[in-house]
N, C-alpha and C. Protein backbone atom coordinates (compact mmCIF):
# COMPACT_ATOMS: atom_id res chain seq x y z
N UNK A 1 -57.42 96.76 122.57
CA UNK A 1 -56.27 96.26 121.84
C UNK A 1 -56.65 95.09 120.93
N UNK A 2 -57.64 94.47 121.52
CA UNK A 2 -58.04 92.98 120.58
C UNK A 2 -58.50 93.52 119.29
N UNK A 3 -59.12 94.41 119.38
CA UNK A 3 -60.01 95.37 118.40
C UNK A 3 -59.35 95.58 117.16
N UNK A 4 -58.05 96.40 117.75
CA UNK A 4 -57.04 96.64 116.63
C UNK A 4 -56.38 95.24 115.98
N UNK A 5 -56.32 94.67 116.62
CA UNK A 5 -55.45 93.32 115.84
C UNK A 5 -56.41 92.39 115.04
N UNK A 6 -58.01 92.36 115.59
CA UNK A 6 -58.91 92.11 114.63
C UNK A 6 -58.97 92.77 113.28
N UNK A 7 -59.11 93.93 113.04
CA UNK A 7 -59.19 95.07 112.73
C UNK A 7 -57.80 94.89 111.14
N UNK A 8 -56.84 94.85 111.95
CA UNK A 8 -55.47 94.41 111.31
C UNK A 8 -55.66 92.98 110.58
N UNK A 9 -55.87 92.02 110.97
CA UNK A 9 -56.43 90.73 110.45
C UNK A 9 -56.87 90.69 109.31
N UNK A 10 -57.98 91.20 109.50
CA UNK A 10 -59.36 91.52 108.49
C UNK A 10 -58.30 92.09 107.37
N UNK A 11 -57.75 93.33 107.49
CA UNK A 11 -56.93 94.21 106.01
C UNK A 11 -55.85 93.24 105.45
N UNK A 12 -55.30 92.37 106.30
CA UNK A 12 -54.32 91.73 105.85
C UNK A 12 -55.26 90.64 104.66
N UNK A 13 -55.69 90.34 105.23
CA UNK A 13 -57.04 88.89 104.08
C UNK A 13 -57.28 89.59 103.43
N UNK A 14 -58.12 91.03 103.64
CA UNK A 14 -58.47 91.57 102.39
C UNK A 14 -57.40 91.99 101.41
N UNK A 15 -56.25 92.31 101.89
CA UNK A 15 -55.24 92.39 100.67
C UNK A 15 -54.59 91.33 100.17
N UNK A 16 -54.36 90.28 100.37
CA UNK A 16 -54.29 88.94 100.10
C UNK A 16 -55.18 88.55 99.37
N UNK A 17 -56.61 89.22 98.93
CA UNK A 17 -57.23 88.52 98.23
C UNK A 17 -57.05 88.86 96.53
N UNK A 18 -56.62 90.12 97.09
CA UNK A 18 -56.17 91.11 95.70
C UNK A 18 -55.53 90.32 94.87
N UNK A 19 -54.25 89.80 95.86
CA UNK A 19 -53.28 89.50 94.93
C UNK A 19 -52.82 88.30 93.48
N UNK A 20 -53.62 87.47 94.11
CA UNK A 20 -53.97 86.39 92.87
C UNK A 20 -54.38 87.01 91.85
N UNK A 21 -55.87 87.65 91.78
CA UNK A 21 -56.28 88.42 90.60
C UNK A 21 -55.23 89.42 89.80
N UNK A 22 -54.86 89.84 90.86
CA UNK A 22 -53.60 90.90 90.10
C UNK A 22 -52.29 89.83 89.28
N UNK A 23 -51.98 89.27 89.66
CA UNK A 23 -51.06 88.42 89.20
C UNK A 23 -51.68 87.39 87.83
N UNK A 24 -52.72 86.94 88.31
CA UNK A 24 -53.70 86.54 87.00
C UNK A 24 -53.62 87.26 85.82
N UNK A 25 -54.15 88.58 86.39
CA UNK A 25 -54.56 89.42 85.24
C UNK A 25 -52.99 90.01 84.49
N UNK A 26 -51.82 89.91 85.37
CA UNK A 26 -50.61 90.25 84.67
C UNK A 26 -50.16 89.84 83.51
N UNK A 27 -51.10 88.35 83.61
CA UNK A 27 -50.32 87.38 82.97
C UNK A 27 -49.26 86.08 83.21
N UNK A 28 -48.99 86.69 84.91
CA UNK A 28 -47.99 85.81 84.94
C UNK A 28 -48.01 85.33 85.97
N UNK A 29 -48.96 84.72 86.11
CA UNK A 29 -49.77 83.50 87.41
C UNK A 29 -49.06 82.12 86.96
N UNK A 30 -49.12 81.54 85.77
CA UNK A 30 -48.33 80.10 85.69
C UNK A 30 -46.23 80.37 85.90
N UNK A 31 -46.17 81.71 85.91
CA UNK A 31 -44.42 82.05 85.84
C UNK A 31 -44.24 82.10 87.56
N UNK A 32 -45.39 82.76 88.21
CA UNK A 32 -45.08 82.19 89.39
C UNK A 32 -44.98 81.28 90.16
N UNK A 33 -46.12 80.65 89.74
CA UNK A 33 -46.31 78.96 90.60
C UNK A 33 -45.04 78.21 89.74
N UNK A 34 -44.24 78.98 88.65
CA UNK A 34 -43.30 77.50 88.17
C UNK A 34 -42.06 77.84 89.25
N UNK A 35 -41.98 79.24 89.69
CA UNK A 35 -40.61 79.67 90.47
C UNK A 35 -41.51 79.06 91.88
N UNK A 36 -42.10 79.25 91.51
CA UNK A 36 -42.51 78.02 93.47
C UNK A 36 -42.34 76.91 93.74
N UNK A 37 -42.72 76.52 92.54
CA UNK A 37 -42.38 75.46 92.11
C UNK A 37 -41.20 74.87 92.51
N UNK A 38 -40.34 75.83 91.73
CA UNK A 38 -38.78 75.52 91.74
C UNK A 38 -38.41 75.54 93.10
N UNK A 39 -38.67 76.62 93.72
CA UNK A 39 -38.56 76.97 95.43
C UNK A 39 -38.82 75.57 95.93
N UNK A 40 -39.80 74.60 95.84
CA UNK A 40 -39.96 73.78 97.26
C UNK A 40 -40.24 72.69 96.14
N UNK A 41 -39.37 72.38 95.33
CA UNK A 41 -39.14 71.15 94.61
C UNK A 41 -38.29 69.92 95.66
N UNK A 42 -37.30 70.74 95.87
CA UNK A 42 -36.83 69.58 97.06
C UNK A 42 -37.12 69.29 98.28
N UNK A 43 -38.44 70.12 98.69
CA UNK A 43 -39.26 69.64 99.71
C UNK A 43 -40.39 68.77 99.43
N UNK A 44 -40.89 68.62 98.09
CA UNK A 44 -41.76 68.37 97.09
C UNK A 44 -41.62 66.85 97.48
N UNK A 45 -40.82 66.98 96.40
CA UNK A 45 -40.02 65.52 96.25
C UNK A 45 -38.47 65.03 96.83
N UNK A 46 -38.48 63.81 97.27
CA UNK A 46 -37.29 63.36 98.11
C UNK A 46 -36.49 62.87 97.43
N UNK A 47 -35.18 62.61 97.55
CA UNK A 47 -33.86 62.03 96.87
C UNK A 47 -34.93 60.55 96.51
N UNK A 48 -34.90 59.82 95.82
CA UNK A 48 -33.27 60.07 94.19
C UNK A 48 -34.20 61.27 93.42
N UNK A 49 -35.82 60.78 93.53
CA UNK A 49 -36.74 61.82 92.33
C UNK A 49 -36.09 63.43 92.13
N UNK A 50 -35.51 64.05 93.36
CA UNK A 50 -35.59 65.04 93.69
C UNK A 50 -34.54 65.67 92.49
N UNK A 51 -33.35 64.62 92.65
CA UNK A 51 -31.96 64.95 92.34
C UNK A 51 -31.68 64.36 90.38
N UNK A 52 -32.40 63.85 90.14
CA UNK A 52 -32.94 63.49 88.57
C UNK A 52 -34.29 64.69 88.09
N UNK A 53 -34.65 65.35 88.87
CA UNK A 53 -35.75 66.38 87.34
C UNK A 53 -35.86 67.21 87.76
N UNK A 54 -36.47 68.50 87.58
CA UNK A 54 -36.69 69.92 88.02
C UNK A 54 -37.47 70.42 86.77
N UNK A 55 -38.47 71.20 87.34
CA UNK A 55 -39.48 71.89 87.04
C UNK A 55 -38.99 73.39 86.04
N UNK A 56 -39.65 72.54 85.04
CA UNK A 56 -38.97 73.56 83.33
C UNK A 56 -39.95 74.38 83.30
N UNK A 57 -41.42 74.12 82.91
CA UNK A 57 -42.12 75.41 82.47
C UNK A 57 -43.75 74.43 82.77
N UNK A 58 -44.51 75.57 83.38
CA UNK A 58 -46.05 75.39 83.19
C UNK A 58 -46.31 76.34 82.69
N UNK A 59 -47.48 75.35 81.36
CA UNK A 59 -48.26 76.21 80.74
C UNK A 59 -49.31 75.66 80.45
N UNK A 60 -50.81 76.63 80.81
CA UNK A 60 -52.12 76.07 80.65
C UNK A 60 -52.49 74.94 81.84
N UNK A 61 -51.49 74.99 82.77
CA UNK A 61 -51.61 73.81 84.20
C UNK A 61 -51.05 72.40 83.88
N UNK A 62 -50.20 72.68 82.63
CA UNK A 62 -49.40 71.12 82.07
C UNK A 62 -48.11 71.71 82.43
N UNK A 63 -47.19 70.88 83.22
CA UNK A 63 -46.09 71.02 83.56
C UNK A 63 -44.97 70.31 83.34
N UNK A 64 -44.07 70.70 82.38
CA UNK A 64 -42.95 69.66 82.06
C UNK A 64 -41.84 70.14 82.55
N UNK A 65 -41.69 68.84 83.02
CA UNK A 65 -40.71 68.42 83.61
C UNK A 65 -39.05 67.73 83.16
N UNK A 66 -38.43 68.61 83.71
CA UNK A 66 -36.90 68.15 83.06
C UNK A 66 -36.24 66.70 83.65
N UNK A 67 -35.95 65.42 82.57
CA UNK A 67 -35.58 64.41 83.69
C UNK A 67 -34.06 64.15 82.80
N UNK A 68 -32.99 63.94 83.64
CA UNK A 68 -31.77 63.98 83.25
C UNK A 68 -31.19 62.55 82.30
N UNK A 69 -32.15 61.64 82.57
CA UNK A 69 -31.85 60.55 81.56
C UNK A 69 -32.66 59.50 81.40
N UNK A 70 -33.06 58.72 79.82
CA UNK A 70 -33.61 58.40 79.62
C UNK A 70 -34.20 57.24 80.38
N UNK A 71 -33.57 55.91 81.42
CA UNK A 71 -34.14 55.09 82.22
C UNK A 71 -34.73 55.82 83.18
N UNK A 72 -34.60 57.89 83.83
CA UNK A 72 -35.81 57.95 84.87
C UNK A 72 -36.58 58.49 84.13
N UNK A 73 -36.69 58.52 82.96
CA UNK A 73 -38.09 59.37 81.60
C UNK A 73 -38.40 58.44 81.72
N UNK A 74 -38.10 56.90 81.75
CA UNK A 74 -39.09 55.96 81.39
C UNK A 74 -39.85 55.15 83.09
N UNK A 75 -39.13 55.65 83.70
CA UNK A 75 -39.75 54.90 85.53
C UNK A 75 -40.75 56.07 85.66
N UNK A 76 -40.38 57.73 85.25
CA UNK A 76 -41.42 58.61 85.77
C UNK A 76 -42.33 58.48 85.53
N UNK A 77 -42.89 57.88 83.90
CA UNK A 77 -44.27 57.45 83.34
C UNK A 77 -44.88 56.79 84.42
N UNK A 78 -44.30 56.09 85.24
CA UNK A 78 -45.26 55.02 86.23
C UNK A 78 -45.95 55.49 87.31
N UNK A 79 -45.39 56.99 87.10
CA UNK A 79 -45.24 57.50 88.71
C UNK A 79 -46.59 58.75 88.50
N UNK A 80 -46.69 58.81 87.15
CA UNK A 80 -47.28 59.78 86.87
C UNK A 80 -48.20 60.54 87.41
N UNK A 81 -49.53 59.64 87.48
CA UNK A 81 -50.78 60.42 88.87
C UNK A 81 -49.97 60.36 90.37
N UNK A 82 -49.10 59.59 90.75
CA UNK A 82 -49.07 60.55 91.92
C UNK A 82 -48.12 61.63 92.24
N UNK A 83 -47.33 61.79 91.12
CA UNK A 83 -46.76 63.20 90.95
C UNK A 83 -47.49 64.37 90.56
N UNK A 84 -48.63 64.06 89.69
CA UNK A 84 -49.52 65.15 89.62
C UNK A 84 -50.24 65.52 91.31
N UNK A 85 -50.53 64.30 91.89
CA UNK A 85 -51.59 64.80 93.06
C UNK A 85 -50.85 65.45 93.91
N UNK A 86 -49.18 65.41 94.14
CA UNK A 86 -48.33 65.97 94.79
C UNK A 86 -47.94 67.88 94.61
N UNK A 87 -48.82 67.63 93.12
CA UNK A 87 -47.94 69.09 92.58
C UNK A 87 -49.95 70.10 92.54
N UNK A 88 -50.94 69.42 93.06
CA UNK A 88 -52.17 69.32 92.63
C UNK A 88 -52.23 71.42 93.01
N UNK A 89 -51.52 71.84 93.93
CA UNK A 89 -52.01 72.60 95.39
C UNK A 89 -50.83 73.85 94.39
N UNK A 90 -50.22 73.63 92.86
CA UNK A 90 -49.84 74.75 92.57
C UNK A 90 -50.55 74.31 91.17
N UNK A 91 -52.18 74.04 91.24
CA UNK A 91 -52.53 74.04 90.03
C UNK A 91 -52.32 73.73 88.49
N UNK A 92 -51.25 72.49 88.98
CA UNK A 92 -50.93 71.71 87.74
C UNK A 92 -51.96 70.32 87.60
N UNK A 93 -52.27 70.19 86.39
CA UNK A 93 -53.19 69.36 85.91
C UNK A 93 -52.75 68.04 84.98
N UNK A 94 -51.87 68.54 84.26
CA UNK A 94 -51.04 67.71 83.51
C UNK A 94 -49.66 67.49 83.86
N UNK A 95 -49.00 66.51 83.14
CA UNK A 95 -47.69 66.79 83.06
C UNK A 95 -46.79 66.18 82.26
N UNK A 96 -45.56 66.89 81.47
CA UNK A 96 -45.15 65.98 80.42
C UNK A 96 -43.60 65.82 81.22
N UNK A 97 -42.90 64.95 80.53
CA UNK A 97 -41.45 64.39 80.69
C UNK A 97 -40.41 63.92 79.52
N UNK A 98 -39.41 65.49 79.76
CA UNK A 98 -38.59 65.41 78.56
C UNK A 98 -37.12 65.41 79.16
N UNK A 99 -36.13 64.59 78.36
CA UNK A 99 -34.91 65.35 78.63
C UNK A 99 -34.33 66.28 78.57
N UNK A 100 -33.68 66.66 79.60
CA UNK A 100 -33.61 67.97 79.62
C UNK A 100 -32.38 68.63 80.69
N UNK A 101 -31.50 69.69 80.98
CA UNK A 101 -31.07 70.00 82.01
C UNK A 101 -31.44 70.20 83.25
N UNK A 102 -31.18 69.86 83.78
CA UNK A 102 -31.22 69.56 85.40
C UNK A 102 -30.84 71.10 86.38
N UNK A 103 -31.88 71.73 86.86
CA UNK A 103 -30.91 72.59 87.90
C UNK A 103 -30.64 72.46 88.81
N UNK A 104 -28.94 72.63 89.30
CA UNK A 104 -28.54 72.01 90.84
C UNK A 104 -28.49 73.29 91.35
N UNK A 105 -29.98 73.24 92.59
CA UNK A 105 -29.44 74.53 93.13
C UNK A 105 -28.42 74.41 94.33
N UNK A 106 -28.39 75.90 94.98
CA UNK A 106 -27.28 75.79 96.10
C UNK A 106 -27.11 74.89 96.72
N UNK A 107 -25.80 74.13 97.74
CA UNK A 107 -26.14 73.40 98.65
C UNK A 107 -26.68 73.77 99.92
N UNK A 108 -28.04 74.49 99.86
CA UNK A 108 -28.51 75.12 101.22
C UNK A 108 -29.70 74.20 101.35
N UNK A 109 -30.11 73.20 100.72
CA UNK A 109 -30.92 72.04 101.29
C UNK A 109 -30.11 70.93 101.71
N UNK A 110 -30.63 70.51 103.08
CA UNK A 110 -29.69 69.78 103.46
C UNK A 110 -29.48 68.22 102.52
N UNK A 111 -30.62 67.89 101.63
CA UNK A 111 -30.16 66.56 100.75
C UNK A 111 -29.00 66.92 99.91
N UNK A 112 -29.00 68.39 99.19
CA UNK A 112 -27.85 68.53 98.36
C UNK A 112 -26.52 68.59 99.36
N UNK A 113 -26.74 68.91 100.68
CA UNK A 113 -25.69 68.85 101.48
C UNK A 113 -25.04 67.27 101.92
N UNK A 114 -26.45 66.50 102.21
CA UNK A 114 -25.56 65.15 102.64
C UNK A 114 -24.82 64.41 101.28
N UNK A 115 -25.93 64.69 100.08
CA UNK A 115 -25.08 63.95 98.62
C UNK A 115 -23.36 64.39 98.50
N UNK A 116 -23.07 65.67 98.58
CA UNK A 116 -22.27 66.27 98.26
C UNK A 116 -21.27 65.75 99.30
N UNK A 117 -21.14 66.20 100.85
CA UNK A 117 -20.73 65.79 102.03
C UNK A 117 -19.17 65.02 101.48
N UNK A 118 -18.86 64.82 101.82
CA UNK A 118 -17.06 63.71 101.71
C UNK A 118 -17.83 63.01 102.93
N UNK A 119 -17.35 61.45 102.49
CA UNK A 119 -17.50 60.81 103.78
C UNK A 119 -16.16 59.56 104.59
N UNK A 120 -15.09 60.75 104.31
CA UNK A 120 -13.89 60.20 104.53
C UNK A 120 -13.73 60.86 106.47
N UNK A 121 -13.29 59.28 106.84
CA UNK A 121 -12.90 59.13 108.46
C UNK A 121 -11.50 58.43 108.52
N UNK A 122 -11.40 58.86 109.60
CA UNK A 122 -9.92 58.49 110.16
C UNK A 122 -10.17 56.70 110.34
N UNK A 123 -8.86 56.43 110.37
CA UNK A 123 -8.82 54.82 110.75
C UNK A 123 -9.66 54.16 111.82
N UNK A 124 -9.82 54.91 112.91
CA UNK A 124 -9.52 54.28 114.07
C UNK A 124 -11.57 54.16 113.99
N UNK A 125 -11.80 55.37 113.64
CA UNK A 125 -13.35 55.73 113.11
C UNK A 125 -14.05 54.89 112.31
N UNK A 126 -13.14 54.62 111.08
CA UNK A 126 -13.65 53.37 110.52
C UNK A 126 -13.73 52.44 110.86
N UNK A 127 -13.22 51.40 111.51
CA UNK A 127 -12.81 50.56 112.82
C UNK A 127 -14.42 50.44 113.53
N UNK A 128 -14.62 51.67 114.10
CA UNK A 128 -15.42 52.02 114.84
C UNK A 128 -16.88 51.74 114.57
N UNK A 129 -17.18 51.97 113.13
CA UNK A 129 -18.09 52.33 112.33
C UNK A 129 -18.31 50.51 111.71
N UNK A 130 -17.39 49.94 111.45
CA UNK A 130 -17.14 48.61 111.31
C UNK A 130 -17.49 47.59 112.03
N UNK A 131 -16.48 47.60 113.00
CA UNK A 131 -17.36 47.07 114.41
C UNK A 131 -18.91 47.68 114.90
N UNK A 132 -19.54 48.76 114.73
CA UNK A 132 -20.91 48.49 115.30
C UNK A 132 -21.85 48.19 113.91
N UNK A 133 -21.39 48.04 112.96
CA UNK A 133 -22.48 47.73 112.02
C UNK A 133 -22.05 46.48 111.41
N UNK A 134 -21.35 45.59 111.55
CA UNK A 134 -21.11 44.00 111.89
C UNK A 134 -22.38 43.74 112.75
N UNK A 135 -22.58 44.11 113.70
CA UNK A 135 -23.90 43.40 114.52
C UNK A 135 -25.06 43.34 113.69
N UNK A 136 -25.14 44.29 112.60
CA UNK A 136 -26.26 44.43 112.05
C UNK A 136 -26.49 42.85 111.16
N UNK A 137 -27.61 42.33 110.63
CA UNK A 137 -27.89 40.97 109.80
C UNK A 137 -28.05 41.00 108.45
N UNK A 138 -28.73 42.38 108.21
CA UNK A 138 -29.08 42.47 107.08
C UNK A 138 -27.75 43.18 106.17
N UNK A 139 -27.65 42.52 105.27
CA UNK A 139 -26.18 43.89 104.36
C UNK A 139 -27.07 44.68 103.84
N UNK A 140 -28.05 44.82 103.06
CA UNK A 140 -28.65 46.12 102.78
C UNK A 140 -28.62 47.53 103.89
N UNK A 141 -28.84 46.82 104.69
CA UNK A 141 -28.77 48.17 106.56
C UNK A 141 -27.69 48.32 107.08
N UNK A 142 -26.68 47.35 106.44
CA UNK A 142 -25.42 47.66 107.29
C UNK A 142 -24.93 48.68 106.12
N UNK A 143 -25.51 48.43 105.15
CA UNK A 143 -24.55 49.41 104.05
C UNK A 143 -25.22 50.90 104.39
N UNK A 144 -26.60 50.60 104.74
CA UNK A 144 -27.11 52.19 104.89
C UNK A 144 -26.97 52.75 106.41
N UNK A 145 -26.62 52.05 107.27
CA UNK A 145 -25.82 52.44 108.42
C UNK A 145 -24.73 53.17 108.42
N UNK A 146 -24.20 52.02 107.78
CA UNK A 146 -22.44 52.52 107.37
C UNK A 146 -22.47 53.80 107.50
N UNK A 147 -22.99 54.07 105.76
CA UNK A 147 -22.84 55.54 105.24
C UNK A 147 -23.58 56.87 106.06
N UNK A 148 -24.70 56.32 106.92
CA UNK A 148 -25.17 57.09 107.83
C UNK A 148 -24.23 57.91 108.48
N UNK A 149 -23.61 56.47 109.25
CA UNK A 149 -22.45 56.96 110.54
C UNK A 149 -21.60 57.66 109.50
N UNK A 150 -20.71 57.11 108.59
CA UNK A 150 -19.80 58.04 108.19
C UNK A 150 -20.25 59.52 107.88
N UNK A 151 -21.44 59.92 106.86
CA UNK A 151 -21.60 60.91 107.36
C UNK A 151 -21.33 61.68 108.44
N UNK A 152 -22.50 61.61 109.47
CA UNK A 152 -22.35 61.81 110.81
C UNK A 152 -20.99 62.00 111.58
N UNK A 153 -19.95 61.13 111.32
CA UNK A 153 -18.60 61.29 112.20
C UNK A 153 -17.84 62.30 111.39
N UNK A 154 -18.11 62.25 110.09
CA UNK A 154 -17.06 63.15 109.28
C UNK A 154 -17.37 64.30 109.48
N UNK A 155 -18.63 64.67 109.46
CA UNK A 155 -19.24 66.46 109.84
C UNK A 155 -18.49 66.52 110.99
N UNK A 156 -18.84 66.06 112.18
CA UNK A 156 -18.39 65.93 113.72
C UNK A 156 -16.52 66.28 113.53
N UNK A 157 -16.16 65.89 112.95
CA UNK A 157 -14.89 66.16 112.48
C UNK A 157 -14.44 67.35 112.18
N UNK A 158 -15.14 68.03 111.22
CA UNK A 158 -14.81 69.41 110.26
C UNK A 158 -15.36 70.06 111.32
């Protein structure tokens, strides 16, 4: 039995190796890595980057990038090499930054889910949510507490 699943192994790699070349030779090796691109952009990159640009077109391993307004066209310049070394593993080399439309995909990632979310609670909840993040010292953490919990209680709700 080991035999066969070796056996099986081996054909699977060997047809896997096919497939790059074939796709190469189609022509349309940079049209795929840009829809892969697109696929695990929001695993890629994390909120805010995630939710300001999306991946327009590679061509020749230069990849431009759509950014929705001109103050993150001008922060992305800074960011530049380590957004390339992030994107290194779908063979992009370059990369430019234009304005451009934005695609919002479904809310089936959960960041587009918590942005979107309502984070409306009942009184007694807010109260609740009030009183335990008063203990906190810092207001920067109590504000990102806050909105934590509210999240959190309002799902719990629906």
């Amino acid at each position: 039995m080991s035999a066969l699943r070796a056996c099986q192994k081996s054909s699977v790699k060997r047809i896997g190796s096919f497939i790059p070349p074939i796709i190469n030779g189609l022509g349309i090796g940079e049209a795929v890595r840009t829809e892969s691109l697109r696929r695990e952009w929001l695993d890629i990159f994390s909120e805010p980057l995630s939710l300001h640009t999306w991946p327009a077109n590679l061509e020749n391993h230069t990849l431009t990038i759509n950014v929705d307004s001109p103050v993150w066209l001008q922060q992305l310049s800074f960011f530049r090499n380590e957004i390339i070394s992030k994107l290194n593993i779908f063979e992009v080399r370059a990369i430019r930054f234009r304005l451009g439309k934005i695609h919002q995909p479904a809310l089936s990632h959960p960041a587009r889910q918590a942005a979107s979310f309502p984070l409306e609670v009942d009184e007694k909840t807010a109260c609740y949510i009030d009183e335990t993040v008063s203990k906190l010292s810092d207001p920067e953490v109590q504000d990102v507490v806050r909105k934590a919990m509210r999240r959190s209680l309002a799902r719990k709700k629906k």
